[in-house]
Protein backbone atom coordinates (compact mmCIF):
# COMPACT_ATOMS: atom_id res chain seq x y z
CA UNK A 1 -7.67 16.75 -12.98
CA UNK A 2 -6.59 16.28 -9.15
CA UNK A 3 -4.64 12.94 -8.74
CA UNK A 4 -4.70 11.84 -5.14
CA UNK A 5 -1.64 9.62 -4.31
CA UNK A 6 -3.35 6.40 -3.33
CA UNK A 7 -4.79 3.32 -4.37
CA UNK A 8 -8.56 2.24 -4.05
CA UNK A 9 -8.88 -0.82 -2.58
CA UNK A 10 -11.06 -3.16 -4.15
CA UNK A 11 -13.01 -3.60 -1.78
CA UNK A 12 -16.73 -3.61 -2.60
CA UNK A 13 -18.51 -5.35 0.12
CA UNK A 14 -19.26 -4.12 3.65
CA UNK A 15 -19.86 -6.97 6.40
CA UNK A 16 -20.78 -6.77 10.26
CA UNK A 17 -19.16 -7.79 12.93
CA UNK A 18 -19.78 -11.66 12.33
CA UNK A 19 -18.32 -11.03 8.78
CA UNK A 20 -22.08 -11.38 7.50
CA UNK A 21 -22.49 -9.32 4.12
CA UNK A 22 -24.53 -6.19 4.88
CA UNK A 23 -26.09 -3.21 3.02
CA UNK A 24 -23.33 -0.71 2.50
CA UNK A 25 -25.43 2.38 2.60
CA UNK A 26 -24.81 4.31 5.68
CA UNK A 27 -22.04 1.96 7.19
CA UNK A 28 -19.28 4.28 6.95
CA UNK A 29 -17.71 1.41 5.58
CA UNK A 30 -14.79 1.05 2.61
CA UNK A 31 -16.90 0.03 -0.05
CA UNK A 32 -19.77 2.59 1.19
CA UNK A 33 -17.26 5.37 -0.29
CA UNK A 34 -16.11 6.16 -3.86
CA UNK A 35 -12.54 7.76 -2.65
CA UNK A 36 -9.89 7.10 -4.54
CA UNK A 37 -9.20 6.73 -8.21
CA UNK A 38 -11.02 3.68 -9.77
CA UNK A 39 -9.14 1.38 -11.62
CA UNK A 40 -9.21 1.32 -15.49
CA UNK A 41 -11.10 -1.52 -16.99
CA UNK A 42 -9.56 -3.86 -18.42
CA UNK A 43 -6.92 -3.01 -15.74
CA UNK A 44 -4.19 -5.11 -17.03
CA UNK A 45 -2.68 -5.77 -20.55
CA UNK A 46 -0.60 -8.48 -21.65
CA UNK A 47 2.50 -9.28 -24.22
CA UNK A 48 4.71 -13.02 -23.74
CA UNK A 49 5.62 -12.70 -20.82
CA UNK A 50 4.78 -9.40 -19.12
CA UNK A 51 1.92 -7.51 -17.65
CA UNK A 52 1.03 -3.73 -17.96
CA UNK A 53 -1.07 -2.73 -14.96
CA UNK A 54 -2.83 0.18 -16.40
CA UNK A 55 -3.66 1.66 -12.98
CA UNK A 56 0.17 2.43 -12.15
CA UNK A 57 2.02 1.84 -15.31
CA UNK A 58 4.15 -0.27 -14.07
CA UNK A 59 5.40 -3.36 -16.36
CA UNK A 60 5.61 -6.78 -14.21
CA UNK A 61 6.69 -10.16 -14.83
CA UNK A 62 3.82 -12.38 -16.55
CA UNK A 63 5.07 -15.50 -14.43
CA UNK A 64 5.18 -14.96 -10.91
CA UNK A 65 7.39 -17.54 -9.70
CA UNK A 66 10.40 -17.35 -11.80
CA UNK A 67 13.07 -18.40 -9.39
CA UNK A 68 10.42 -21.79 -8.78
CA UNK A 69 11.20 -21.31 -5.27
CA UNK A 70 11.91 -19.02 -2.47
CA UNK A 71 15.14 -17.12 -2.11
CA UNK A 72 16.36 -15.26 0.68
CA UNK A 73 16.43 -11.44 0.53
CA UNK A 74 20.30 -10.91 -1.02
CA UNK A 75 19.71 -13.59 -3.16
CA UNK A 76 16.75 -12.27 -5.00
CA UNK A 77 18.28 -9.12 -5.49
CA UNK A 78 21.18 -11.24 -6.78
CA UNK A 79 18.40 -13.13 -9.37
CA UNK A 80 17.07 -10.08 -10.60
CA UNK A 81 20.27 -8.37 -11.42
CA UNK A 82 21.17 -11.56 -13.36
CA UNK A 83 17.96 -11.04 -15.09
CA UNK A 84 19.39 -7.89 -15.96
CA UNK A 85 22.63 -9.00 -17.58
CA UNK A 86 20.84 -12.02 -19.13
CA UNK A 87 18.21 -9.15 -20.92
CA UNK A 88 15.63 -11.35 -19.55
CA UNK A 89 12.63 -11.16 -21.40
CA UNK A 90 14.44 -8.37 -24.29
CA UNK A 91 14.31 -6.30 -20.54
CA UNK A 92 17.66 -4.69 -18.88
CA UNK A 93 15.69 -2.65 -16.07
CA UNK A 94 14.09 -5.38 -14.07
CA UNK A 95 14.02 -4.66 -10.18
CA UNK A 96 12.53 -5.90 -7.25
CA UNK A 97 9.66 -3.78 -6.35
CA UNK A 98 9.25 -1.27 -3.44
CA UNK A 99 6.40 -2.15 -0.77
CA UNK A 100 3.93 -0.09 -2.15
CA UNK A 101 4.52 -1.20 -5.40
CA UNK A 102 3.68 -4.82 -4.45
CA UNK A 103 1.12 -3.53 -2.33
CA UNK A 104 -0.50 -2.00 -5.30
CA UNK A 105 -1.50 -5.30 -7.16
CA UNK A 106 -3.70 -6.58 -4.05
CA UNK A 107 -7.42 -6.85 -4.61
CA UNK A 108 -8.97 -6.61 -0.74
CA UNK A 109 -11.96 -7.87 -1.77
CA UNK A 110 -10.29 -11.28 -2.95
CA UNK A 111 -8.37 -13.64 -1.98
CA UNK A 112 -6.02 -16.67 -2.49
CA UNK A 113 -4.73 -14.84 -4.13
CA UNK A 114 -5.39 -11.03 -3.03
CA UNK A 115 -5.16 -10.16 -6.43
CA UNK A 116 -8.21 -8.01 -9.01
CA UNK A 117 -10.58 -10.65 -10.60
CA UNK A 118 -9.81 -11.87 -14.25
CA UNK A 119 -5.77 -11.15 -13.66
CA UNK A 120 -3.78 -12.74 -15.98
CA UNK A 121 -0.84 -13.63 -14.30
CA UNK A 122 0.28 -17.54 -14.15
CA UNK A 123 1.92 -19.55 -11.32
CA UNK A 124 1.09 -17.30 -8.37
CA UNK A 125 2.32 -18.52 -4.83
CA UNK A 126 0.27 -17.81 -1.94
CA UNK A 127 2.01 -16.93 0.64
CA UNK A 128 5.18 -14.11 1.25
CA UNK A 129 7.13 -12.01 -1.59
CA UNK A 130 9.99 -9.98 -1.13
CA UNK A 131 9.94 -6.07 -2.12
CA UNK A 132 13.35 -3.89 -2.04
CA UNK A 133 12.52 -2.16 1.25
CA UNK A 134 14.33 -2.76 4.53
CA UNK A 135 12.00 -2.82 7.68
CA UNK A 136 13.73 0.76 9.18
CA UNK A 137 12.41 -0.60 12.64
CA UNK A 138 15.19 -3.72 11.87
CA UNK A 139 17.06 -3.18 9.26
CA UNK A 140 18.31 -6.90 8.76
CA UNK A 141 14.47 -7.38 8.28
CA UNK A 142 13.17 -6.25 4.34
CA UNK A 143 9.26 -5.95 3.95
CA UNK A 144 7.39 -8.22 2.38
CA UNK A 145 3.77 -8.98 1.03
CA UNK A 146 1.63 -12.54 1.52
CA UNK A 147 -0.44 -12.87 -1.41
CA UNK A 148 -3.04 -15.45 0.15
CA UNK A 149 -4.78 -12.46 2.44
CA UNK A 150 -2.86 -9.56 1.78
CA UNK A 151 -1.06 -8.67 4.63
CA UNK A 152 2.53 -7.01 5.15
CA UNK A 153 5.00 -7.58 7.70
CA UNK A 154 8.39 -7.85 7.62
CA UNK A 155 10.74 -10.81 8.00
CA UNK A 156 14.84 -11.89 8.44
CA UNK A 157 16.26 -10.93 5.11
CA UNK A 158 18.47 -14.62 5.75
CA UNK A 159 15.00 -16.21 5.13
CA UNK A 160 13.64 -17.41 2.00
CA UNK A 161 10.29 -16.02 -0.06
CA UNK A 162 9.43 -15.61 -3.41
CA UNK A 163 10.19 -12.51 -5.39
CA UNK A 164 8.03 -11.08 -8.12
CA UNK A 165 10.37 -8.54 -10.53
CA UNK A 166 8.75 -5.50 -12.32
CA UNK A 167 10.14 -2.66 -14.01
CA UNK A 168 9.14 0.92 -15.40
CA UNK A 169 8.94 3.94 -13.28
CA UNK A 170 5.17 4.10 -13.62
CA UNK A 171 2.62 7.17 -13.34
CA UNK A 172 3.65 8.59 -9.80
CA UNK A 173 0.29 7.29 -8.71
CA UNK A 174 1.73 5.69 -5.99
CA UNK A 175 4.31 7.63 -3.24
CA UNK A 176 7.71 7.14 -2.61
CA UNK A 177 8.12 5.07 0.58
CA UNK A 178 10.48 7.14 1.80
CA UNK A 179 13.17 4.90 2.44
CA UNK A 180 16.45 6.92 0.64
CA UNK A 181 19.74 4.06 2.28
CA UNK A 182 20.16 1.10 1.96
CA UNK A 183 21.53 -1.56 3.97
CA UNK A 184 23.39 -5.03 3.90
CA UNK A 185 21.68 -8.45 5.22
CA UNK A 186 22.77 -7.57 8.80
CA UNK A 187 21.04 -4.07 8.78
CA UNK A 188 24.30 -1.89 7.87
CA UNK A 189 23.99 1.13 6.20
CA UNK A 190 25.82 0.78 2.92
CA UNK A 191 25.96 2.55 -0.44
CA UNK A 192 23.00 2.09 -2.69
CA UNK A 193 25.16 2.34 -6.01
CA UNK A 194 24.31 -0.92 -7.83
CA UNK A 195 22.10 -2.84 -4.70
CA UNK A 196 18.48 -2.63 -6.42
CA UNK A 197 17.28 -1.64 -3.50
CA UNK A 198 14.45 0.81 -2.59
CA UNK A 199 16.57 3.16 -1.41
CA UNK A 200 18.75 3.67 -4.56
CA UNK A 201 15.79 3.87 -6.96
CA UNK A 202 13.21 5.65 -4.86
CA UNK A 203 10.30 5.32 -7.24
CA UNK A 204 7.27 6.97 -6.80
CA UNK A 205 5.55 10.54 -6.92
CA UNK A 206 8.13 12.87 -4.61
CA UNK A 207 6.77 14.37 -1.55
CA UNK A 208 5.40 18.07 -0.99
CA UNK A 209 7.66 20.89 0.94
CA UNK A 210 6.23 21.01 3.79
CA UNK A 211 4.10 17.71 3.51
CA UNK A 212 1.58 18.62 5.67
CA UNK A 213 -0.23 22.08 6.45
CA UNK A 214 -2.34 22.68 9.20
CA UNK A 215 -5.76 23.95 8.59
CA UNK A 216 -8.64 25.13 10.87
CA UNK A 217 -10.11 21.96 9.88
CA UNK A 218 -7.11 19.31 10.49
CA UNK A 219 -3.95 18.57 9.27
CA UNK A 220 -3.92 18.46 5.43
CA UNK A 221 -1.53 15.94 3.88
CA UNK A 222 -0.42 17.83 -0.03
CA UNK A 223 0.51 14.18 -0.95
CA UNK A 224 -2.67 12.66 -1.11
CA UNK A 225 -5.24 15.71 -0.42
CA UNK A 226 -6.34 13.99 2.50
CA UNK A 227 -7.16 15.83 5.41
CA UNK A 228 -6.65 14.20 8.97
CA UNK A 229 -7.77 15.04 12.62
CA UNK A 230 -4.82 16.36 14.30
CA UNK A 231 -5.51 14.68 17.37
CA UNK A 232 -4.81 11.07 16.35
CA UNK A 233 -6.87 9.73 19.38
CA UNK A 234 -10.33 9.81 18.57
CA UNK A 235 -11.46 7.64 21.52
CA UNK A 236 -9.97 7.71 25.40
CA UNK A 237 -8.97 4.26 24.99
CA UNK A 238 -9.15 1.34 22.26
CA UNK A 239 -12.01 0.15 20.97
CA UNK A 240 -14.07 -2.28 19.11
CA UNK A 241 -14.50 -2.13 15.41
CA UNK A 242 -18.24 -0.64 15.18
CA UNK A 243 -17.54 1.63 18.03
CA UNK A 244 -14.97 2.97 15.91
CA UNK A 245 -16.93 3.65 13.23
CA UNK A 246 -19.56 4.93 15.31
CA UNK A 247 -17.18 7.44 16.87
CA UNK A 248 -16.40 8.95 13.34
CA UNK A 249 -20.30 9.11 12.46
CA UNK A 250 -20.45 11.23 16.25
CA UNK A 251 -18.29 13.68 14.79
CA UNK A 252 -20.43 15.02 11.97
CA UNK A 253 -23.40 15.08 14.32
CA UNK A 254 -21.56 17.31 17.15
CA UNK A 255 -21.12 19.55 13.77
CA UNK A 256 -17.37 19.08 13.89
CA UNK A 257 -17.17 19.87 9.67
CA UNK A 258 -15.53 18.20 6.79
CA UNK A 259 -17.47 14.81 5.94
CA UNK A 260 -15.29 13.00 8.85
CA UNK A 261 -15.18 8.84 7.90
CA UNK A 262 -12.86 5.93 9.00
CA UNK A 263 -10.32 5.72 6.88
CA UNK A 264 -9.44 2.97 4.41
CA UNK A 265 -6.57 0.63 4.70
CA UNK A 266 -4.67 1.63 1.75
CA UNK A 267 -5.38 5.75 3.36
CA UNK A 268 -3.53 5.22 6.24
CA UNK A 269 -0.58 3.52 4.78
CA UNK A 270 -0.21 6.72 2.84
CA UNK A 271 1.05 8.40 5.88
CA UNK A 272 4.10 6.33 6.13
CA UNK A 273 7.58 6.82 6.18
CA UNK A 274 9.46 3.41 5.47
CA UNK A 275 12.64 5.70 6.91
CA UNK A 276 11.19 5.99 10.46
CA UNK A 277 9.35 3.63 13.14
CA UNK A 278 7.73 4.12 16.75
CA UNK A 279 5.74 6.17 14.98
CA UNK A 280 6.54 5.46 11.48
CA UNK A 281 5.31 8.52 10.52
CA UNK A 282 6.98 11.94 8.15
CA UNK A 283 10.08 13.83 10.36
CA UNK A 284 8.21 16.87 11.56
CA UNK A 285 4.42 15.62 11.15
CA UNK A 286 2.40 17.91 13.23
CA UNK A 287 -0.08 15.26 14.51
CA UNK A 288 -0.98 14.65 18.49
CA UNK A 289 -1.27 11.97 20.41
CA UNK A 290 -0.10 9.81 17.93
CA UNK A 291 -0.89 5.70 18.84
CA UNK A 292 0.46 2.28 17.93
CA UNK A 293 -2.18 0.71 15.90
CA UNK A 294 -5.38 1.82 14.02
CA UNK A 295 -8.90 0.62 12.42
CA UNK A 296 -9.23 0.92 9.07
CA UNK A 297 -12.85 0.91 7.50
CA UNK A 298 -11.62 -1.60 5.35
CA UNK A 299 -12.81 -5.57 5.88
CA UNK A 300 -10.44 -8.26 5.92
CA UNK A 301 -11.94 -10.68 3.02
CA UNK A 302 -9.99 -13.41 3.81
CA UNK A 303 -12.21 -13.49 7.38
CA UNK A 304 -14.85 -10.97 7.33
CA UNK A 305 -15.42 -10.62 11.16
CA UNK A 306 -11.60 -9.34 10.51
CA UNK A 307 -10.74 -5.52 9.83
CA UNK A 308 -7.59 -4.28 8.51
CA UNK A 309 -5.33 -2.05 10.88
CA UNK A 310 -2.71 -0.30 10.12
CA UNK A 311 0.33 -1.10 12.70
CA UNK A 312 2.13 2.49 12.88
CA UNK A 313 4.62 2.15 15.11
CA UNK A 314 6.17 -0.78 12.61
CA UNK A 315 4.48 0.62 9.64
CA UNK A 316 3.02 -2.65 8.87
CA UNK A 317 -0.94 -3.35 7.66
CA UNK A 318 -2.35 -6.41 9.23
CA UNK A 319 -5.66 -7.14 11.05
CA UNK A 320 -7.27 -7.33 14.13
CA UNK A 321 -10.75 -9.23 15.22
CA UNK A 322 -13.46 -6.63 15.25
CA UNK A 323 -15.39 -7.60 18.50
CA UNK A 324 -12.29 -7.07 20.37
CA UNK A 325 -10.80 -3.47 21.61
CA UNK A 326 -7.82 -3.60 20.67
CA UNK A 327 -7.23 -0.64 18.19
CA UNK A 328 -7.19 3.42 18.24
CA UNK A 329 -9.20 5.32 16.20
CA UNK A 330 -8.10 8.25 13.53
CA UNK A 331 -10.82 10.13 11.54
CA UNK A 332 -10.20 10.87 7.69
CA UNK A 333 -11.94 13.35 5.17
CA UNK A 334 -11.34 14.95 1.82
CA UNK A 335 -9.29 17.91 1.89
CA UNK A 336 -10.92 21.05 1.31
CA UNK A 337 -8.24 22.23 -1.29
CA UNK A 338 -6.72 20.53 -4.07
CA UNK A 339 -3.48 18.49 -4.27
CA UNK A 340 -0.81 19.04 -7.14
CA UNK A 341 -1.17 17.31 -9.93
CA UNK A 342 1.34 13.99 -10.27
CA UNK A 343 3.45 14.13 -13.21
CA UNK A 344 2.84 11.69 -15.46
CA UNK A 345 5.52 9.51 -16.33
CA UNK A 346 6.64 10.17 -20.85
CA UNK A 347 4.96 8.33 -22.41
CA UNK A 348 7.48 6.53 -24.23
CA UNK A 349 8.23 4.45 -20.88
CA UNK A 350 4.74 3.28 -20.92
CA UNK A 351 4.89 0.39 -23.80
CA UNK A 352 1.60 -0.16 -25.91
CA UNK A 353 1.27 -3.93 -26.10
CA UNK A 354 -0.51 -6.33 -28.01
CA UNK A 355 -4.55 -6.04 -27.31
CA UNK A 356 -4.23 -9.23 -25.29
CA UNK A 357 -5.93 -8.10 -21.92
CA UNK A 358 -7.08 -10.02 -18.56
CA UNK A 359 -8.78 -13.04 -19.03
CA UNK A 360 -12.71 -12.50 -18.90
């Protein structure tokens, strides 16, 4: 069975331009598509005091506020290795996670917090959370995740957030970010032998050789088995969110082939590399007039008359109002080959826990 390398995101609503809930069918919308893995139900599974998300394998902390309040970057790094000599929780492995890890808990069609219905984790903080991976566009500026709305941006590793430890290697359904140094609170490069940092760990499914192939059809990305337009640039000039979608929907009616959509939030943060900025895109990616920020198909729940964008010359995923053209359009389809096949993590790093699953 193909795995595609990214997440589905939840979402399962589609709203106009006022954020009123409409019919999905025919909106070229996020939730009007079924593409991308769907998540196991019950998703998560629960022992004392950690959480097995099913979806990725990976094994997080039950409490999500451990440190009881916020730490700056090097000192949650500094917590969790503590955790580590301490055999927190019968656990020697714990490490902050990588963005996409953290990424891969959110729930877009939620909200305070961003997190899947019925989740069974306790003392959740809504707002920012550290993850492991320096902001390569300032390195004395780490990534991080608010879990009121889901956005990511990054911030001064001196300031303080929460931090949300997992461990486990997981399935490889989610891609490395990338990111292989690390760096020291002022953006240095430094060793990564013993910093718990992305960039020493580099979890995740490894990238193809050559990652992306050009076809007569677009530029086919062997991570994910998405296929993108190689012209980034749908539109002459930024545009409004339905005139985005609208210009996908044109393309399939000039007979342009391939089943040509917007693409989802969590699809176009796929495509980047946490080692590059301005764009932060793969060394060597074929693609043409590449732009700064992009419309996802993908509503923002937290204010529906909101869309998600992905920012690509930081690499971050925020969102923009969708009656105002301010963002680029980039059309998306399903490749017309398959992908490899992740690797499953053994299974013996995948612990079966007590039947205690999210509460119903």
């Amino acid at each position: 069975m193909t795995v595609r390398q990214y997440l589905h995101t939840g979402q399962r609503t589609c709203h106009a331009d006022d954020g009123r809930e409409v019919a999905c069918e025919g909106s070229g919308q996020d939730a009007s598509f079924a593409v991308a893995r769907p998540w196991p139900e019950p998703r998560f599974e629960f022992a004392n005091d950690a959480v097995l998300d099913r979806l990725t394998g990976l094994i997080w902390c039950r409490n999500a506020n451990l440190a009881e309040f916020p730490l700056t970057w090097r000192e949650a790094l500094d917590f969790v290795a503590t955790m580590n000599r301490e055999h927190r929780f019968g656990q020697g492995d714990w490490r902050l996670p990588n963005r996409r890890e953290l990424r891969s808990l959110l729930s877009l069609q939620t909200r305070l917090p961003a997190l899947p219905e019925r989740h069974p984790f306790i003392h959740v903080f809504n707002g920012w959370y550290w993850t492991a991976t320096t902001a390569a566009i300032s390195p004395a500026h780490a990534w991080y995740v608010a879990l009121d709305g889901a956005r990511m941006f990054y911030g001064g590793k001196d300031q303080s957030f929460m931090l949300w430890p997992v461990r486990g290697a997981g399935l490889n359904m989610l891609p490395r970010t990338g990111q292989c140094q690390c760096f020291d609170t002022a953006g240095k490069v430094i060793s990564c032998v013993g910093t718990g940092q992305d960039g020493e760990f580099r979890y995740g499914a490894a990238w193809p050789e050559p990652r992306f192939e050009m076809l007569p059809a677009g530029v086919l990305d062997r991570l994910t088995g998405l296929l993108w337009r190689h012209s980034a640039n749908l539109t002459a000039q930024p545009v409004v969110w339905r005139a985005a979608l609208v210009a996908v929907a044109e393309l399939d009616r000039e007979g342009a082939g391939s089943a040509w959509r917007l693409p989802t939030i969590n699809e176009l943060e796929s495509l980047v590399d946490c080692a590059k900025y301005s764009p932060a895109l793969p060394s060597g990616h074929p693609f043409a007039n590449v732009q700064d920020i992009y419309w996802s198909s993908t509503t923002s729940l937290f204010e529906p008359d909101w869309a998600w964008a992905l920012y690509l010359d930081k690499g971050a995923t925020g969102v923009g109002q969708k009656r105002l053209a301010e963002f680029s359009v980039w059309a998306v389809a399903a490749a017309p080959v398959s992908p490899p096949v992740a690797k499953e993590a053994p299974i013996h790093s995948i612990p079966t826990f007590a039947r205690r699953r999210e509460p119903r």
